[in-house]
Each structure stands twice: as C-alpha cells, then as structure tokens.
C-alpha atoms as a PDB file:
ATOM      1  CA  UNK A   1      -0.484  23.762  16.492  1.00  0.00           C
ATOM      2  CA  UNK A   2       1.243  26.076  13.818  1.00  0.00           C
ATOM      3  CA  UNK A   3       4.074  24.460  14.510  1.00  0.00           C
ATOM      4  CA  UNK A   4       3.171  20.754  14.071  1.00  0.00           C
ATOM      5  CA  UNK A   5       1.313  21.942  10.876  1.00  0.00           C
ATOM      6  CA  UNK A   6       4.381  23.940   9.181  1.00  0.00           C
ATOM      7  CA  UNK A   7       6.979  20.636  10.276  1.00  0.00           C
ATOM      8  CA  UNK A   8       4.704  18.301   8.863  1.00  0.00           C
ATOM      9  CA  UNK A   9       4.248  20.336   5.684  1.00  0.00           C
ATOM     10  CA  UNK A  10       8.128  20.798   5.030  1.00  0.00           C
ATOM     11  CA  UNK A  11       8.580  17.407   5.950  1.00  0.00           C
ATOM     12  CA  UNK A  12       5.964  16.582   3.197  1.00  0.00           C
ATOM     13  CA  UNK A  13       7.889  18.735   0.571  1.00  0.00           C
ATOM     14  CA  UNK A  14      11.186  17.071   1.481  1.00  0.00           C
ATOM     15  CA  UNK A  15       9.438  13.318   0.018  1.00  0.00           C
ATOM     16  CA  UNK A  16      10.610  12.121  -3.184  1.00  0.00           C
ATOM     17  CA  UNK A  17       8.777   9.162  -4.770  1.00  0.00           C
ATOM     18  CA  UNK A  18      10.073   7.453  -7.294  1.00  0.00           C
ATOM     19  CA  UNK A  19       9.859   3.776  -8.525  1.00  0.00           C
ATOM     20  CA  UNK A  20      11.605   1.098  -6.505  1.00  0.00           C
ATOM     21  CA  UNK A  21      15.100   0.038  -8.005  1.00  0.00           C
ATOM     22  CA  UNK A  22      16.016  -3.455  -7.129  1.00  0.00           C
ATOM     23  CA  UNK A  23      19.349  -2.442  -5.182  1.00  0.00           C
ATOM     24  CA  UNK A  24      15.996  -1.029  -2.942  1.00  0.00           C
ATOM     25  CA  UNK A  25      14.957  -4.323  -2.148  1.00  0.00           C
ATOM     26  CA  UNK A  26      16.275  -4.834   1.351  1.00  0.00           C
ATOM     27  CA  UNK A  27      15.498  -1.899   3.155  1.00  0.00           C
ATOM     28  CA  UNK A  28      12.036  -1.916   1.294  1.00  0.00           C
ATOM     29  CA  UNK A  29      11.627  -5.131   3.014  1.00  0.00           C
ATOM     30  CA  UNK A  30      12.416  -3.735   6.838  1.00  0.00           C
ATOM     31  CA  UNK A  31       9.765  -0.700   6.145  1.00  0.00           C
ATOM     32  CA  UNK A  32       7.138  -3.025   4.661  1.00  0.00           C
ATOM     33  CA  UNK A  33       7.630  -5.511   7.342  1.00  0.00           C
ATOM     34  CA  UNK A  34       7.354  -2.342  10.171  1.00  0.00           C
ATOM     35  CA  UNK A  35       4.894  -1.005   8.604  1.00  0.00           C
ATOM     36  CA  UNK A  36       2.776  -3.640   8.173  1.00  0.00           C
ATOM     37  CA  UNK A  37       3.721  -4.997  11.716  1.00  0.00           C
ATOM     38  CA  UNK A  38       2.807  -1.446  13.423  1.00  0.00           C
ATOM     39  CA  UNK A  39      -0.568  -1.465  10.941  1.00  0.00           C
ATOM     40  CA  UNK A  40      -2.209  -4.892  11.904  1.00  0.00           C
ATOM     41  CA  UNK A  41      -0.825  -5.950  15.194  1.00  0.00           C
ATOM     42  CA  UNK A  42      -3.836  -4.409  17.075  1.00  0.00           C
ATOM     43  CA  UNK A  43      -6.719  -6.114  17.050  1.00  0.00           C
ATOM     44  CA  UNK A  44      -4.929 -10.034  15.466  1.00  0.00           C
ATOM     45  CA  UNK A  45      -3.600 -12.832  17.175  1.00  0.00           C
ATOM     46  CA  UNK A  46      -0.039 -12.154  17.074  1.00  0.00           C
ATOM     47  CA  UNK A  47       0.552 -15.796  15.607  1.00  0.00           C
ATOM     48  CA  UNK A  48      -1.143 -14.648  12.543  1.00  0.00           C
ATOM     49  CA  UNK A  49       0.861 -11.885  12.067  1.00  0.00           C
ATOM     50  CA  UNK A  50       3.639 -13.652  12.196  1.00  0.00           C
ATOM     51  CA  UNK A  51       2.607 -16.279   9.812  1.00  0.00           C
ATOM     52  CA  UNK A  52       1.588 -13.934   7.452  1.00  0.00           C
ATOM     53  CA  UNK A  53       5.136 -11.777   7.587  1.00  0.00           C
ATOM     54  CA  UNK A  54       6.913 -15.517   7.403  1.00  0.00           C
ATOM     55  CA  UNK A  55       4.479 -15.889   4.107  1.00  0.00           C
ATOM     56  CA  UNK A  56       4.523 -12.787   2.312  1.00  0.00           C
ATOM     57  CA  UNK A  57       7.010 -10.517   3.859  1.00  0.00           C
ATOM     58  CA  UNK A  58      10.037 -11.912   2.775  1.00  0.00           C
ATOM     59  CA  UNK A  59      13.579 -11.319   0.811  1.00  0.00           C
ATOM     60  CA  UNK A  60      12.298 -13.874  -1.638  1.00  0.00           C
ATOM     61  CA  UNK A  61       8.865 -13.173  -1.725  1.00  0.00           C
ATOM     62  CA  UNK A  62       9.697  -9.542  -2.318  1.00  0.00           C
ATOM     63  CA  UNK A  63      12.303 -10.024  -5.116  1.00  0.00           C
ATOM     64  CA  UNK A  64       9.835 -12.679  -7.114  1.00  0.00           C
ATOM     65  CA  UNK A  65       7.151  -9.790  -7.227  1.00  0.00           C
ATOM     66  CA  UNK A  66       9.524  -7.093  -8.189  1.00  0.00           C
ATOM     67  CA  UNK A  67      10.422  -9.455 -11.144  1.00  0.00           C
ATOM     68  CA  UNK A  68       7.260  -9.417 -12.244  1.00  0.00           C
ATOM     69  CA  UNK A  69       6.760  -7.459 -15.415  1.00  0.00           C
ATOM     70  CA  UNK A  70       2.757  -6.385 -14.169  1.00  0.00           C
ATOM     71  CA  UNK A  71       4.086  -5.529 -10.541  1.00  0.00           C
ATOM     72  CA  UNK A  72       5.281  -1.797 -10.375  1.00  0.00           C
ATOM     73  CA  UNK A  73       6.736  -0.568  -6.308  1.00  0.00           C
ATOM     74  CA  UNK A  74       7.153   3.078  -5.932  1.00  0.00           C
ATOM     75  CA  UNK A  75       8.902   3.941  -2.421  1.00  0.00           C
ATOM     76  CA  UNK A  76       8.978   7.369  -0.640  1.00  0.00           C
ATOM     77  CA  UNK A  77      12.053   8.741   0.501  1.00  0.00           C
ATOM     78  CA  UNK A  78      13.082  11.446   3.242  1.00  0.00           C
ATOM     79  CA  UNK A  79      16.647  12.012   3.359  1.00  0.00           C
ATOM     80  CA  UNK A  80      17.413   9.069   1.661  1.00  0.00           C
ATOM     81  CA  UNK A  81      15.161   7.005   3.946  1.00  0.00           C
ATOM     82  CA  UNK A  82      12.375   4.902   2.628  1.00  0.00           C
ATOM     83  CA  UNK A  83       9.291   5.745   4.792  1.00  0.00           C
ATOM     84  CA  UNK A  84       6.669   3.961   2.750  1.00  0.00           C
ATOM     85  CA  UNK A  85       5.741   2.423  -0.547  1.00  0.00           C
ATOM     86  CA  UNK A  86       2.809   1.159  -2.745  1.00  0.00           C
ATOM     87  CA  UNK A  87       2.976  -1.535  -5.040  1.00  0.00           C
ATOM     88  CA  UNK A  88       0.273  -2.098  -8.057  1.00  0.00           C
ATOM     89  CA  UNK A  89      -0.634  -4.652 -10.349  1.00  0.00           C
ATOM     90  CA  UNK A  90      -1.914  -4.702 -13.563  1.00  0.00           C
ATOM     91  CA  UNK A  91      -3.044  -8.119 -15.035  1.00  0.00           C
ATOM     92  CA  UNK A  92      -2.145 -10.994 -14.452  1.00  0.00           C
ATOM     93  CA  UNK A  93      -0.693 -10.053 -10.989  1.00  0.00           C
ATOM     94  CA  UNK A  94      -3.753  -8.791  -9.794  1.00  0.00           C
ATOM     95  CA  UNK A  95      -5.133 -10.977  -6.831  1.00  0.00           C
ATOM     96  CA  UNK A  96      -8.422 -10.508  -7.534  1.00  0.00           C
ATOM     97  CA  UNK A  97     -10.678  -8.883 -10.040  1.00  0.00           C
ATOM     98  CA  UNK A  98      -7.945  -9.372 -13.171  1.00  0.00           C
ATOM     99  CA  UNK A  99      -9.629  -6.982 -15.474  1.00  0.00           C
ATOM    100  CA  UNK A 100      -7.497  -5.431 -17.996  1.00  0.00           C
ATOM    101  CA  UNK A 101      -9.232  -2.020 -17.893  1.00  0.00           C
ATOM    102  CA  UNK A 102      -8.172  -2.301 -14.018  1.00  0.00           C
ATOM    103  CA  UNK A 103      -5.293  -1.456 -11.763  1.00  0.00           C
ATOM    104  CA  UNK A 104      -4.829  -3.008  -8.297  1.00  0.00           C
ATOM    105  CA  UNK A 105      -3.331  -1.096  -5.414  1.00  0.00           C
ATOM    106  CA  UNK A 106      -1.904  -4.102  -3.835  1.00  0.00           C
ATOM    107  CA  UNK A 107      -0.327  -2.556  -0.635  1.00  0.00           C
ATOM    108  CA  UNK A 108      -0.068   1.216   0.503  1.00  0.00           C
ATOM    109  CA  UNK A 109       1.719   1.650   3.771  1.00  0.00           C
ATOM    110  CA  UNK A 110       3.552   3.892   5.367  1.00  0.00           C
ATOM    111  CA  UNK A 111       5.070   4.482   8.549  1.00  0.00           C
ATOM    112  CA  UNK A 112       3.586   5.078  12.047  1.00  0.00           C
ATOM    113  CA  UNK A 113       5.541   8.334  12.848  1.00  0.00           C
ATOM    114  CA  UNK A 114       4.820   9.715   9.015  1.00  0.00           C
ATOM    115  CA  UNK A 115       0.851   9.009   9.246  1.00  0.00           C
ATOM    116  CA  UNK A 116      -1.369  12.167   8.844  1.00  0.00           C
ATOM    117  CA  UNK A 117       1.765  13.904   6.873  1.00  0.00           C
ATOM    118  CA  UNK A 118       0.448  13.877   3.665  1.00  0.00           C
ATOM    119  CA  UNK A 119       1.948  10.972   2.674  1.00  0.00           C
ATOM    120  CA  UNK A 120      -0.027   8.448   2.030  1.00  0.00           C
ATOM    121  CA  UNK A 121      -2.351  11.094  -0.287  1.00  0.00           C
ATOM    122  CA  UNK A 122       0.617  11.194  -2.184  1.00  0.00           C
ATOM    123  CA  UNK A 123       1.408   7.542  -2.657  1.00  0.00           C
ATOM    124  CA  UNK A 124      -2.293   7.242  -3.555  1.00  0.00           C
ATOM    125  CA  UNK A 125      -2.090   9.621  -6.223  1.00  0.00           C
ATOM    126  CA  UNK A 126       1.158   8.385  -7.589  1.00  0.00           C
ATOM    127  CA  UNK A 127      -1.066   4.753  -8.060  1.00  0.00           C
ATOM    128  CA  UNK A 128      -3.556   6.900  -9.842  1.00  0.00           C
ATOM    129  CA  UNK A 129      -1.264   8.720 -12.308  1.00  0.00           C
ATOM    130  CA  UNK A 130       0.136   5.124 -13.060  1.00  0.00           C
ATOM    131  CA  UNK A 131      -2.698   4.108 -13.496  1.00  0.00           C
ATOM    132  CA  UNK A 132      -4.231   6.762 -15.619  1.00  0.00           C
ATOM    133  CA  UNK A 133      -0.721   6.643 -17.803  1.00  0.00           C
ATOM    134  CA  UNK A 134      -1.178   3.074 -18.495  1.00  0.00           C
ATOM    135  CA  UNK A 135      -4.983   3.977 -19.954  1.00  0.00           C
ATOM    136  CA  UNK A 136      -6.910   1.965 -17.082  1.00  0.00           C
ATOM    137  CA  UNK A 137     -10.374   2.745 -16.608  1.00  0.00           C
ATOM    138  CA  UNK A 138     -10.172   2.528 -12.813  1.00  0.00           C
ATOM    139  CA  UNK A 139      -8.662   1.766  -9.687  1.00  0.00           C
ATOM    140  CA  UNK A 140      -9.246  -0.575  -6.942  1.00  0.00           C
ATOM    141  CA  UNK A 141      -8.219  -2.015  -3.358  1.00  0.00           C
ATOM    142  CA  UNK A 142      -8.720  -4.441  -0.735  1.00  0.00           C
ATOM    143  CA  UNK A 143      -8.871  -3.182   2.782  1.00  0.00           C
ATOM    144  CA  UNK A 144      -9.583  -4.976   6.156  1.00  0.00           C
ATOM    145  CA  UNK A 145     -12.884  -4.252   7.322  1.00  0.00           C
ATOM    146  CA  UNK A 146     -11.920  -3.645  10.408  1.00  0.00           C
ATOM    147  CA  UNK A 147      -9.344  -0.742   9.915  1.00  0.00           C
ATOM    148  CA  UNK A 148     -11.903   2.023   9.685  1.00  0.00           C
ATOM    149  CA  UNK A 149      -8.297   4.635   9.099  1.00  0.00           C
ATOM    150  CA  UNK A 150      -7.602   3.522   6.078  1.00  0.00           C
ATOM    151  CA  UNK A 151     -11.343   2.991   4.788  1.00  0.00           C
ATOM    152  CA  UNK A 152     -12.185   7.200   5.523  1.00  0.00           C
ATOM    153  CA  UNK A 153      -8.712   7.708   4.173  1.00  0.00           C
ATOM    154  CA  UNK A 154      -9.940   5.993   0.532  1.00  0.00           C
ATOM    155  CA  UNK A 155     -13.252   7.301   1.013  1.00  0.00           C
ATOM    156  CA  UNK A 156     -11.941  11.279   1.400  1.00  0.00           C
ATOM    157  CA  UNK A 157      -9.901  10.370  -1.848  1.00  0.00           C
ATOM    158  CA  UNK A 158     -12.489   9.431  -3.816  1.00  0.00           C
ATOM    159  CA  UNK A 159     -12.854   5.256  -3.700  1.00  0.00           C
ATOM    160  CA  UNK A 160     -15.994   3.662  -2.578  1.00  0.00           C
ATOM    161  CA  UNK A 161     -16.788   0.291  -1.756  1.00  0.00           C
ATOM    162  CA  UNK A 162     -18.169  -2.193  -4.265  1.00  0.00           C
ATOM    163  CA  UNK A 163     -17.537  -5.494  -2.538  1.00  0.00           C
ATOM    164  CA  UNK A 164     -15.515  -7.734  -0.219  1.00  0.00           C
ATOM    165  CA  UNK A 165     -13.729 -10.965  -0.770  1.00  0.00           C
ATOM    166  CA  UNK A 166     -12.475 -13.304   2.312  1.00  0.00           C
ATOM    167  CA  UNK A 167      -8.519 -12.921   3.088  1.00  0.00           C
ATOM    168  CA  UNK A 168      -6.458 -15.583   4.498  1.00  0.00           C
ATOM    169  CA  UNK A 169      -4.740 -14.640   7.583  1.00  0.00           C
ATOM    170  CA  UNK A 170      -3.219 -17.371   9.875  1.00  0.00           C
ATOM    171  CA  UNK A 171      -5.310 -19.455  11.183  1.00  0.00           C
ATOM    172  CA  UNK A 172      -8.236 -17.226  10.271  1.00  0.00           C
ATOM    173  CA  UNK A 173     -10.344 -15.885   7.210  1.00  0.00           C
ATOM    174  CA  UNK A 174     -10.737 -12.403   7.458  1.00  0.00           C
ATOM    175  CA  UNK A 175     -12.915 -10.044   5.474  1.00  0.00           C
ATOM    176  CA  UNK A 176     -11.398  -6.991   3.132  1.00  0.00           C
ATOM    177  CA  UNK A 177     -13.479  -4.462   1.567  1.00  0.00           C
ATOM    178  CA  UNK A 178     -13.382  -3.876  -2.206  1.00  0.00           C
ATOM    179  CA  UNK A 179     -13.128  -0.600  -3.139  1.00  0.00           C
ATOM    180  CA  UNK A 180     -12.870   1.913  -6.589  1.00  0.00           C
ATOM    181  CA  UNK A 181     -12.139   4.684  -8.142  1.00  0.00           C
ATOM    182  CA  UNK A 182     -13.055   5.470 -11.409  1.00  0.00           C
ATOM    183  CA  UNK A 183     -11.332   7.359 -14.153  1.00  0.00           C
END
C-alpha cells in the first residue's frame, strides 16, 4: 500500500502542465478521444459515442477551438507524454452561462491508468489560477448526472451544484449538472 502511494506520488511530481502549443494538436486529439472514450462508454449506447467523437472529437474540430482567442487548453505531460488536458472558456466561447465575470471548464479528462494520481486536482487548480489571473469571479462546469466520480471529485474541491441544462448526445438528450466555485 506504501508502495502504490509513494509511485503514484513521484509519478505526480514528474507532471508538467503547461498550455497546449498547436504543434500539440494531434496527439492532444488521441488522449482526448481515449479519454473521453474510456470515460463515457459505460453506461451509453455505443452509437452515441461514436456520433459524438465523429462531432466533436476531431482534427478540425480541435484546431477551430484552439484558434479561438477565449479558448485556453493546458495538457499534462509525463515524460513527454500527454496524459490529460482541460480546456476553458471565457466569453463568448462559453456554451452556456456566457457571463463575463465567469470561466467555463469545458472538458477535464484524464487518463484511465492516471485516475486517483493527483492529477486531475491539479488540472482543476490550474483552471482556477487561470481563472483567478484573468479576474473572474467564479468558476463553473457541466457534468453528466450520471457519473457520480467526477461529481464527489468537484464536490471535495470545492464546486457545488447550481443547476443542470439538457446535453445532446446521439440520438439522446442527456442531463449535465451545473456546478461552481466561487472566488
């Protein structure tokens, strides 16, 4: 148990984040679409996942949001490896609330083998700092109500939930959570 603790935490202290660079792009893509493929494959139709990698998942889908000017990705590395990212949006790329005062957390994932390493906490933070550098009043996310992981994960850090707002999914609407953390 030592062990396992001591690996993960120099493991942890090996992660450099650091904003995306466009050259990033590709490999970005490969760990977002894992990542999001190991995140949401239990518990959908696997049609829907598919759809939704076909829609939002892709080369140019990816490189039209890095473009944009209120879009900011920060990836974590190990050895050179990404193993996870966040992006955030400020106004107007927000996809829901578009308050000024605000800052979205658009997508936090990271992979399977690196859950419960610490990293995640970390790319959380890193979306608060931003956040708190670019003088926003709070933070907030949309997560499916049905990954109850990642809602105790937000909750230990501090967000809570203020609302929920349907999500388009395939063939399906599908309910995410709202949640917050102010500054």
């Amino acid at each position: 148990m030592y062990v396992d603790f001591l690996k993960k935490y120099l493991l942890s202290s090996m992660i450099l984040i650091r904003k995306a660079k466009e050259t990033d792009l590709e490999n970005l893509l490969q760990v977002a679409q894992t990542a999001f493929i190991q995140a949401f494959t239990a518990g959908n139709k696997p049609e829907n996942v598919k759809a939704y990698l076909e829609e939002a998942f892709t080369l140019a889908q990816f490189e039209k949001e890095f473009a944009h000017p209120a879009s900011t990705f920060f990836v974590a590395e190990l050895e050179g490896e990404i193993i996870g990212y966040t992006k955030v949006n400020q106004v107007p790329a927000q996809t829901d609330i578009h308050d000024p005062e605000s800052m979205e957390i658009a997508r936090l994932y990271v992979l399977e083998e690196h859950l419960g390493s610490g990293l995640g906490k970390k790319l959380l933070d890193t979306a608060i700092d931003f956040a708190k550098q670019n003088r926003k009043k709070y933070l907030w996310l949309g997560v499916w109500e049905h990954n109850p992981r990642a809602i105790r994960f937000y909750e230990k850090n501090g967000l809570r939930i203020f609302g929920s707002h349907p999500f388009p999914f395939g063939d399906e609407i599908q309910t995410d959570y709202l949640m917050r953390i102010d500054f």
